[in-house]
C-alpha atoms as a PDB file:
ATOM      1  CA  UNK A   1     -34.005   1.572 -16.967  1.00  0.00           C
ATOM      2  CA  UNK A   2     -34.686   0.826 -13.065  1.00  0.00           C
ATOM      3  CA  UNK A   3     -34.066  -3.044 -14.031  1.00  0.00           C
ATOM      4  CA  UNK A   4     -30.906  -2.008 -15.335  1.00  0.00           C
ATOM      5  CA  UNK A   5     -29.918   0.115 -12.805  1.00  0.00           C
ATOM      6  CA  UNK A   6     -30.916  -2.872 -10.255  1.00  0.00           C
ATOM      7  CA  UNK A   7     -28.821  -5.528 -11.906  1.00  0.00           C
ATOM      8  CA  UNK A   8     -25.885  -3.170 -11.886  1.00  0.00           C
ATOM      9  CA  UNK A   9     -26.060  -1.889  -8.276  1.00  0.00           C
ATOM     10  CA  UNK A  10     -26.482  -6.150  -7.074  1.00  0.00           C
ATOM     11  CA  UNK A  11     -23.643  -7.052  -9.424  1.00  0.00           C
ATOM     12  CA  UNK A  12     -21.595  -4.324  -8.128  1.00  0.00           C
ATOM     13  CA  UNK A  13     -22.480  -4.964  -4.271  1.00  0.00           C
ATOM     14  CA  UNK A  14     -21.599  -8.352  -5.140  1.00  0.00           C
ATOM     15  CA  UNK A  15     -18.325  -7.339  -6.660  1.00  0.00           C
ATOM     16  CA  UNK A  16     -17.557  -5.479  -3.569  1.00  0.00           C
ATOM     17  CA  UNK A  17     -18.256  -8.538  -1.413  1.00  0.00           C
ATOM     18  CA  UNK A  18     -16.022 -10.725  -3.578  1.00  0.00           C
ATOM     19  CA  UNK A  19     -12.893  -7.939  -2.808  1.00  0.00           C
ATOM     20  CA  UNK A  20     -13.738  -7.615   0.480  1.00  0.00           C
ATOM     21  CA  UNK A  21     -13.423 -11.797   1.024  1.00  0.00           C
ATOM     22  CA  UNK A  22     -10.309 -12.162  -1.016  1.00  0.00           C
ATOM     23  CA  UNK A  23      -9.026  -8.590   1.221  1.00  0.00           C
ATOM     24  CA  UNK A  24      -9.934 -11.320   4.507  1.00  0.00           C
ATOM     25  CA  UNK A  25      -8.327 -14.047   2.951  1.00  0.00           C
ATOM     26  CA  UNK A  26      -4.999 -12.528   2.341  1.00  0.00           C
ATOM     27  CA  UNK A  27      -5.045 -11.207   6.251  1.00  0.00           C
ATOM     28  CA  UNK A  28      -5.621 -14.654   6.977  1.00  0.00           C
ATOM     29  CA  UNK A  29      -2.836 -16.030   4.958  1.00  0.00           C
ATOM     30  CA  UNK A  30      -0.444 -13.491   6.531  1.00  0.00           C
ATOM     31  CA  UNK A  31      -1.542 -14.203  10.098  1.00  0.00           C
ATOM     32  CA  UNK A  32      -1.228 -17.651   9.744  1.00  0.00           C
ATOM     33  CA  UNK A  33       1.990 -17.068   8.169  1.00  0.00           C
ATOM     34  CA  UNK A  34       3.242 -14.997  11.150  1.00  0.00           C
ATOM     35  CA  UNK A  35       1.532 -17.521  13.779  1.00  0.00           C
ATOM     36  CA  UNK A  36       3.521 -20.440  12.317  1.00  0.00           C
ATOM     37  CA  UNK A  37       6.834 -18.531  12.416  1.00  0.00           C
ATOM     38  CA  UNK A  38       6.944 -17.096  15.718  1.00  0.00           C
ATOM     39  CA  UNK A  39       5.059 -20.124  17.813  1.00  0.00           C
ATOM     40  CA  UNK A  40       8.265 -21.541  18.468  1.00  0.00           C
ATOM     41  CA  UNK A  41      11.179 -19.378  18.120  1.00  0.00           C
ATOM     42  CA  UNK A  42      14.414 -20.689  18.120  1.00  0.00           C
ATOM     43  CA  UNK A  43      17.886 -19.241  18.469  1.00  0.00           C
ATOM     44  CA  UNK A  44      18.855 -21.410  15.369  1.00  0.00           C
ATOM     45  CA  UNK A  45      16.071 -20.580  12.936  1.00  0.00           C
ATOM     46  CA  UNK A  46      14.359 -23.424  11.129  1.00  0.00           C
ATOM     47  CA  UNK A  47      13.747 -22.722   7.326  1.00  0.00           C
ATOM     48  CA  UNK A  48      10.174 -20.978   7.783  1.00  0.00           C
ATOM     49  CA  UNK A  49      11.500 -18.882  10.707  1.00  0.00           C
ATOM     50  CA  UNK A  50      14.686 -18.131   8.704  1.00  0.00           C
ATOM     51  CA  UNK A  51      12.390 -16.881   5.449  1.00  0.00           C
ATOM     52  CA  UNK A  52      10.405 -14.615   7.580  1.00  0.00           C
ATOM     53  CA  UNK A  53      13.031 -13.373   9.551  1.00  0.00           C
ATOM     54  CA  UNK A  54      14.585 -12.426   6.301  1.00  0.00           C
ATOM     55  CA  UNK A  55      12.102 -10.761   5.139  1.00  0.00           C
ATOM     56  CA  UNK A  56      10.916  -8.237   8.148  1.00  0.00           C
ATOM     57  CA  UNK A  57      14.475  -7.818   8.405  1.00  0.00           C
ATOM     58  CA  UNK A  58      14.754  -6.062   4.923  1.00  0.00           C
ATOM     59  CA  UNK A  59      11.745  -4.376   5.707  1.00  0.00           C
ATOM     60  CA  UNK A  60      13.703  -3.025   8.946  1.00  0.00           C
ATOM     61  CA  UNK A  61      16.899  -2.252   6.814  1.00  0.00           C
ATOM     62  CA  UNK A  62      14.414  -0.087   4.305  1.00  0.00           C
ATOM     63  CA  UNK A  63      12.753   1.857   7.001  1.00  0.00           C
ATOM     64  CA  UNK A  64      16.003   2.485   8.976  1.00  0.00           C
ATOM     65  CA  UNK A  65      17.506   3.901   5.551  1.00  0.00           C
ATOM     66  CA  UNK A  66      14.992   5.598   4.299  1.00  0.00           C
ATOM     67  CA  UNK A  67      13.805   6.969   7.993  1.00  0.00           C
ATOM     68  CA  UNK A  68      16.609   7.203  10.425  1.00  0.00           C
ATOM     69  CA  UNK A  69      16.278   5.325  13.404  1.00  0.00           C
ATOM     70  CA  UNK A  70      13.477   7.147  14.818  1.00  0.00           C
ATOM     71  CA  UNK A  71      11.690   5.976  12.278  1.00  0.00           C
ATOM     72  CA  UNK A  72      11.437   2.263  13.832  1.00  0.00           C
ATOM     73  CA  UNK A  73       8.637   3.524  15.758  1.00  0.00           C
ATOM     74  CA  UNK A  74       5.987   3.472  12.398  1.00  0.00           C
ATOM     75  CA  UNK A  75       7.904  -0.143  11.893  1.00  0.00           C
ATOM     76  CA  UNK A  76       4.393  -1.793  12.262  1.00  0.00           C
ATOM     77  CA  UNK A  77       2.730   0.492  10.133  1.00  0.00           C
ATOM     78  CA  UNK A  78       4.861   0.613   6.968  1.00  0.00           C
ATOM     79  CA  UNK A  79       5.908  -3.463   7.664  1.00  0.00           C
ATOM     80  CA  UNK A  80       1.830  -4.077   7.635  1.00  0.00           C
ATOM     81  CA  UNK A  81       0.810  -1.965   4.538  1.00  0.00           C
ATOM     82  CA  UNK A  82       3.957  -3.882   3.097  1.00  0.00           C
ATOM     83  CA  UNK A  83       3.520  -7.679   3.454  1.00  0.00           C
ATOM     84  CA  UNK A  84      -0.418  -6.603   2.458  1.00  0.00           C
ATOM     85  CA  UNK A  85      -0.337  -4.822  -0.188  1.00  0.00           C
ATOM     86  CA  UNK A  86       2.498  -7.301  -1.687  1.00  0.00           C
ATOM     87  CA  UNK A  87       0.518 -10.364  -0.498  1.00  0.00           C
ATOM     88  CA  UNK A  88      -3.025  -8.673  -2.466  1.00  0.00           C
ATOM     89  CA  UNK A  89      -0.774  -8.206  -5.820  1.00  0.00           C
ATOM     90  CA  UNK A  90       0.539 -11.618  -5.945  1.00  0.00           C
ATOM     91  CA  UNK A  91      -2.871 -13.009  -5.222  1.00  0.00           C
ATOM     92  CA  UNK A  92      -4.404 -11.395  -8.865  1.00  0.00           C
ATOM     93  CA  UNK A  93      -1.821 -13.953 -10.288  1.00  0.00           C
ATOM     94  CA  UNK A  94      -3.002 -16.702  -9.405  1.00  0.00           C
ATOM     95  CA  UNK A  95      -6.183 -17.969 -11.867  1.00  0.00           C
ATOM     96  CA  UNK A  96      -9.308 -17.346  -9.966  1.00  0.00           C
ATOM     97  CA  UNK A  97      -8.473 -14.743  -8.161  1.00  0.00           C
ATOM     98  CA  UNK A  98      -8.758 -11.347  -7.975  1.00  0.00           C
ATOM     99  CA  UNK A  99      -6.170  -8.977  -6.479  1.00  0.00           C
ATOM    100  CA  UNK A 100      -7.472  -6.808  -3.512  1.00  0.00           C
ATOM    101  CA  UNK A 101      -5.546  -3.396  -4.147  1.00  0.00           C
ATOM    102  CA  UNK A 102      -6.941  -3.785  -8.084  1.00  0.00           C
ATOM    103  CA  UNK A 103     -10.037  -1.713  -6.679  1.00  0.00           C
ATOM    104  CA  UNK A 104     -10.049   1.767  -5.755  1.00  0.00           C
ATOM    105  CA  UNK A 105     -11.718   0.998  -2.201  1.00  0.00           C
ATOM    106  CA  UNK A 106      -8.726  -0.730  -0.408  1.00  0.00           C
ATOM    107  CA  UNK A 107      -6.206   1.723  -2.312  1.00  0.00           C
ATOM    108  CA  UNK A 108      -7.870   4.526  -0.982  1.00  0.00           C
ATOM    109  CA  UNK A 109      -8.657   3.275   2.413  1.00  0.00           C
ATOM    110  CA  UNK A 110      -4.279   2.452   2.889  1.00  0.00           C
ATOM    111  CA  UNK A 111      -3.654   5.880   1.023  1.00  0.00           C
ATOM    112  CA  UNK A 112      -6.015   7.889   3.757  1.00  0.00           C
ATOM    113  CA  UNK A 113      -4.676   6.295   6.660  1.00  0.00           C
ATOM    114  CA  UNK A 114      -1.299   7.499   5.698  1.00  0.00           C
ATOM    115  CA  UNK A 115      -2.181  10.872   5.285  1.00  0.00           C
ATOM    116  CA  UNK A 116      -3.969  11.227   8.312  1.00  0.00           C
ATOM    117  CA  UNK A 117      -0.993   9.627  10.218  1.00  0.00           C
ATOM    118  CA  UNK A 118       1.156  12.298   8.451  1.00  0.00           C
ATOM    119  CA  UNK A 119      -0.373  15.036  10.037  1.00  0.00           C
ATOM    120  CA  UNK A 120      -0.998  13.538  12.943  1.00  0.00           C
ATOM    121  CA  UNK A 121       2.565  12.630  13.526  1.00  0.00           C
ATOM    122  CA  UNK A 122       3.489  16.175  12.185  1.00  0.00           C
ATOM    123  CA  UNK A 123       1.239  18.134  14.824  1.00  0.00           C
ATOM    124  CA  UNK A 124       2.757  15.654  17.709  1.00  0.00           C
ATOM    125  CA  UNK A 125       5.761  16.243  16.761  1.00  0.00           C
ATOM    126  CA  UNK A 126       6.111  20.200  15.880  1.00  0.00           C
ATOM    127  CA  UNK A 127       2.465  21.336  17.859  1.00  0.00           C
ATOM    128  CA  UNK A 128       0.778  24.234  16.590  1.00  0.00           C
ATOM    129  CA  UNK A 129       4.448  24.907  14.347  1.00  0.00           C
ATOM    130  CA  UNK A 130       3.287  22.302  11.746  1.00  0.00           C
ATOM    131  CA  UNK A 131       0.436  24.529  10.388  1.00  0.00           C
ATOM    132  CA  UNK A 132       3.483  27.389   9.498  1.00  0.00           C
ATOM    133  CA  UNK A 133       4.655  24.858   6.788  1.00  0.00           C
ATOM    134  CA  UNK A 134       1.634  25.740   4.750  1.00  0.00           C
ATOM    135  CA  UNK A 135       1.808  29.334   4.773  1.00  0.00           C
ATOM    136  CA  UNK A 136       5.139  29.586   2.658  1.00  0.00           C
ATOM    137  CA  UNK A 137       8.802  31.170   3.768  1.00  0.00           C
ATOM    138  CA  UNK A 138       7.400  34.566   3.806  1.00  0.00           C
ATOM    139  CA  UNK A 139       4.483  35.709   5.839  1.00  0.00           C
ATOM    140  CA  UNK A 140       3.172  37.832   2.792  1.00  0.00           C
ATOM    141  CA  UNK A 141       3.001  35.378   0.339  1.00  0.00           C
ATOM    142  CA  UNK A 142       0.819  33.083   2.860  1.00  0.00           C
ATOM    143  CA  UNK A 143      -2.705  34.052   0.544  1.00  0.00           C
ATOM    144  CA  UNK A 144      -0.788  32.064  -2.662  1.00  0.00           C
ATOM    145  CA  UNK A 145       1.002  29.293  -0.272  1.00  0.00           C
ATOM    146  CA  UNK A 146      -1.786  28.100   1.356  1.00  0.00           C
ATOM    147  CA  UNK A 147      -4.114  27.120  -1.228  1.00  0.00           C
ATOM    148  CA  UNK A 148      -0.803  25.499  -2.863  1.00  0.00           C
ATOM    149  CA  UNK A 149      -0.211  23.725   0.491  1.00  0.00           C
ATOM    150  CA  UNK A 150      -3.446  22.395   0.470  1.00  0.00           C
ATOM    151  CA  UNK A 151      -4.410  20.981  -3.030  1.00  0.00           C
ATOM    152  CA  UNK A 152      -0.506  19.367  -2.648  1.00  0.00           C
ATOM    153  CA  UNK A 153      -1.213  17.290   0.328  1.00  0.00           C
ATOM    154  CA  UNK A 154      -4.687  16.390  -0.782  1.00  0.00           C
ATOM    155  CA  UNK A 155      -3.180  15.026  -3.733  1.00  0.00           C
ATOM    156  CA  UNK A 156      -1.148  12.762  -1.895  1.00  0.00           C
ATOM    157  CA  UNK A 157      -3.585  10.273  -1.205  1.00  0.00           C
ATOM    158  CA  UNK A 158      -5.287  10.391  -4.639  1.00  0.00           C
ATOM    159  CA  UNK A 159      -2.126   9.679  -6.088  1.00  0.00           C
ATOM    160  CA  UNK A 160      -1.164   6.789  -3.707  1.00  0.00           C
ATOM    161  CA  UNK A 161      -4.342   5.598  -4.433  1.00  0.00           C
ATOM    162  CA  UNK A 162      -4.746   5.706  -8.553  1.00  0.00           C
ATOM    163  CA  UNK A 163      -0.572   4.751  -9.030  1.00  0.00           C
ATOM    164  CA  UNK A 164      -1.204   1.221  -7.033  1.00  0.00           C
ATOM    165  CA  UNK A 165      -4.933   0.767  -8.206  1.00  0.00           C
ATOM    166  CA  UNK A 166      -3.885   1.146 -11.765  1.00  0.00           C
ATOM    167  CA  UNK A 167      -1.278  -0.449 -11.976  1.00  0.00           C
ATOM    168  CA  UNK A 168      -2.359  -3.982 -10.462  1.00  0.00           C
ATOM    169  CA  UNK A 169      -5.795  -3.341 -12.156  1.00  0.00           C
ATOM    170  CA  UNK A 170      -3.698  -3.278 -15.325  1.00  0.00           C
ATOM    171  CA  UNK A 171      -1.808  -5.900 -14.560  1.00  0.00           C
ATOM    172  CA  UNK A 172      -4.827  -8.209 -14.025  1.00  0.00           C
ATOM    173  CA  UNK A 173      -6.217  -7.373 -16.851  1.00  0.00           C
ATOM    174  CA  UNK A 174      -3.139  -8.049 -19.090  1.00  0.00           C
ATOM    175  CA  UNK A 175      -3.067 -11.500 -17.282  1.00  0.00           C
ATOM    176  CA  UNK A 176      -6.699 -12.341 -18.001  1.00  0.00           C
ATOM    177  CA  UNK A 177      -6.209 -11.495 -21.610  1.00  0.00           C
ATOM    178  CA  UNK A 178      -2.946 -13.732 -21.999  1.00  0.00           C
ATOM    179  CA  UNK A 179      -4.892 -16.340 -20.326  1.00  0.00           C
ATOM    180  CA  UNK A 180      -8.052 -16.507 -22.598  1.00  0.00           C
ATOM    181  CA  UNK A 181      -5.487 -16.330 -25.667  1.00  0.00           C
ATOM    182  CA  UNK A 182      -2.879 -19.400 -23.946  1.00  0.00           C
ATOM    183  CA  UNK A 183      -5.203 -20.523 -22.072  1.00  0.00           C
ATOM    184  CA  UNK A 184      -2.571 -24.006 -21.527  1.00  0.00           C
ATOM    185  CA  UNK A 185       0.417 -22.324 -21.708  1.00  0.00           C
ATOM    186  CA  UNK A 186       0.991 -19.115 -19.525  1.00  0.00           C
ATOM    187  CA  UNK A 187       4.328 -17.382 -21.406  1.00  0.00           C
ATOM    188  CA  UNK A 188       6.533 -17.280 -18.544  1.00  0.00           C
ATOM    189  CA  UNK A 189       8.419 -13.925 -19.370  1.00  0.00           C
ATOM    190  CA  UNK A 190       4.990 -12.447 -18.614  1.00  0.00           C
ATOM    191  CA  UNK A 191       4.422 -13.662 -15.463  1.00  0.00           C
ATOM    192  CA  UNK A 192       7.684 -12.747 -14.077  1.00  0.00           C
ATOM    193  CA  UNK A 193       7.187  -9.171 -15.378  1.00  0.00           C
ATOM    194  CA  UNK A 194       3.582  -9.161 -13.537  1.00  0.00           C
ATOM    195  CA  UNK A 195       5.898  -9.839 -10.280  1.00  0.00           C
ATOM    196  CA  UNK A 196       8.258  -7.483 -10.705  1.00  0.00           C
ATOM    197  CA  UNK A 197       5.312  -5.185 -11.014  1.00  0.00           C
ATOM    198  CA  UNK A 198       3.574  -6.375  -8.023  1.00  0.00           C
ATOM    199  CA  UNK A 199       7.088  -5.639  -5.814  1.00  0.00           C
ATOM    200  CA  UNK A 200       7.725  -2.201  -7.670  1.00  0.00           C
ATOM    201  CA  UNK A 201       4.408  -0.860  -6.587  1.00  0.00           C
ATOM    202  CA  UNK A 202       4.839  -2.634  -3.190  1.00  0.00           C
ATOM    203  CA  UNK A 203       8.137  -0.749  -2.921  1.00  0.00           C
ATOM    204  CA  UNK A 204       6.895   2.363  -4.573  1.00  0.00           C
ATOM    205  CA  UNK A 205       3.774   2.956  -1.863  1.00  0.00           C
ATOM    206  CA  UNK A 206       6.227   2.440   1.274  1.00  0.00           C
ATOM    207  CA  UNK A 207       8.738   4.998  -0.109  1.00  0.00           C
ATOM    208  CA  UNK A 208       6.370   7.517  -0.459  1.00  0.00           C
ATOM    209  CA  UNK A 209       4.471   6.733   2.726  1.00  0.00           C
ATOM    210  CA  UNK A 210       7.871   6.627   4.746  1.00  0.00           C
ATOM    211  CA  UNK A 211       8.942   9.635   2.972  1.00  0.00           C
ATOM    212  CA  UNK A 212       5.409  11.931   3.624  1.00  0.00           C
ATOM    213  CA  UNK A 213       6.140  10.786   7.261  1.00  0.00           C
ATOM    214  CA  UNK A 214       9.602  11.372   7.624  1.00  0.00           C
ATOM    215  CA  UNK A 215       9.112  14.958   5.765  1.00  0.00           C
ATOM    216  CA  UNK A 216       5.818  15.763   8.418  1.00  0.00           C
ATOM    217  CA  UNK A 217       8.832  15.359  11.102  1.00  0.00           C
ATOM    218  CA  UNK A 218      11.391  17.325  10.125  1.00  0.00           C
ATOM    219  CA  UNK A 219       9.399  20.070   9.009  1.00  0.00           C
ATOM    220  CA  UNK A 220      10.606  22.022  11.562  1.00  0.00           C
ATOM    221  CA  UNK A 221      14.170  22.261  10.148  1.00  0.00           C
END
């Protein structure tokens, strides 16, 4: 059994290594990316500057609509997790490669850092107030709220994390399988279904980031 148990621990630190390299490349790509547009600006954008420009723009239209105004100020935040998370699920497509937010470790890492910037945003925002919106409308029922509260925030995260992990996990798997079977011919209706998916669960995670945010500052109302 310890042989066993040592093969599987290497292959899975190896595993780990291989996510963690294709995590770095896809940063890479995207600061590269956002180097080569912005190193020489121009009032009358060229084609890369235009397609970049295009696209944190509709990032900045989502936010604003989904947010308000005031919440430009978490631009950087929801625009990062964004162009990443879309970047790591159109990178599983490609043969070879593996997508990034297909394991649990990078899902969960983006889900906790937007629950912990919930709260933290919440207690800036409201002070000591914010901890009132787990004890329920009526100071009685605060015994039953509380525990409520609790498990309902914690499950925030776990669900950010399993919706986007399973999903792209899926998703790779379905494209390894219709590789090995058409192995020369990749059915094309397949692979524009697999990016559709890769942009609904893009879109999916910032909405409900944006909207755990927005709803930790206007819990005072």
């Amino acid at each position: 059994m310890e042989p066993v148990l040592f093969f599987e621990n290497h292959w899975l630190a190896e595993h780990h290594l291989v996510v963690v390299s294709y995590s770095w490349f896809v940063m890479t790509i995207l600061a590269l990316f956002s180097f080569l547009a912005t190193r020489r600006m121009e009032i009358v954008p060229g084609k890369f500057q235009n397609v970049m420009e295009v696209i944190i723009g509709g990032f900045d239209s989502l936010i604003t609509d989904t947010m308000g105004h005031d919440g430009r100020r978490f631009f950087p935040l929801i625009a990062t997790l964004g162009l990443y998370i879309l970047a790591a699920n159109l990178l599983g497509l490609l043969p070879g490669f593996e997508s990034p937010t297909a394991n649990l470790n990078t899902t969960v890492s983006m889900a906790l850092v937007v629950f912990l910037m919930t709260h933290i945003v919440g207690v800036k925002v409201h002070g000591i107030k914010y901890l009132k919106q787990f004890m329920g409308p009526i100071w009685w029922l605060s015994p039953l709220m509380i525990p409520i509260e609790i498990v309902s925030h914690l499950a925030r995260p776990v669900s950010l994390s399993f919706r986007l992990f399973g999903n792209i996990m899926g998703e790779d798997k379905a494209l390894a399988v219709v590789l090995l079977l058409v192995p020369f011919l990749l059915p094309m209706p397949v692979l524009v279904l697999m990016i559709f998916t890769s942009l609904i669960q893009t879109l999916v995670f910032m909405l409900l980031a944006m909207m755990y945010i927005a709803g930790a500052m206007a819990e005072a109302h």
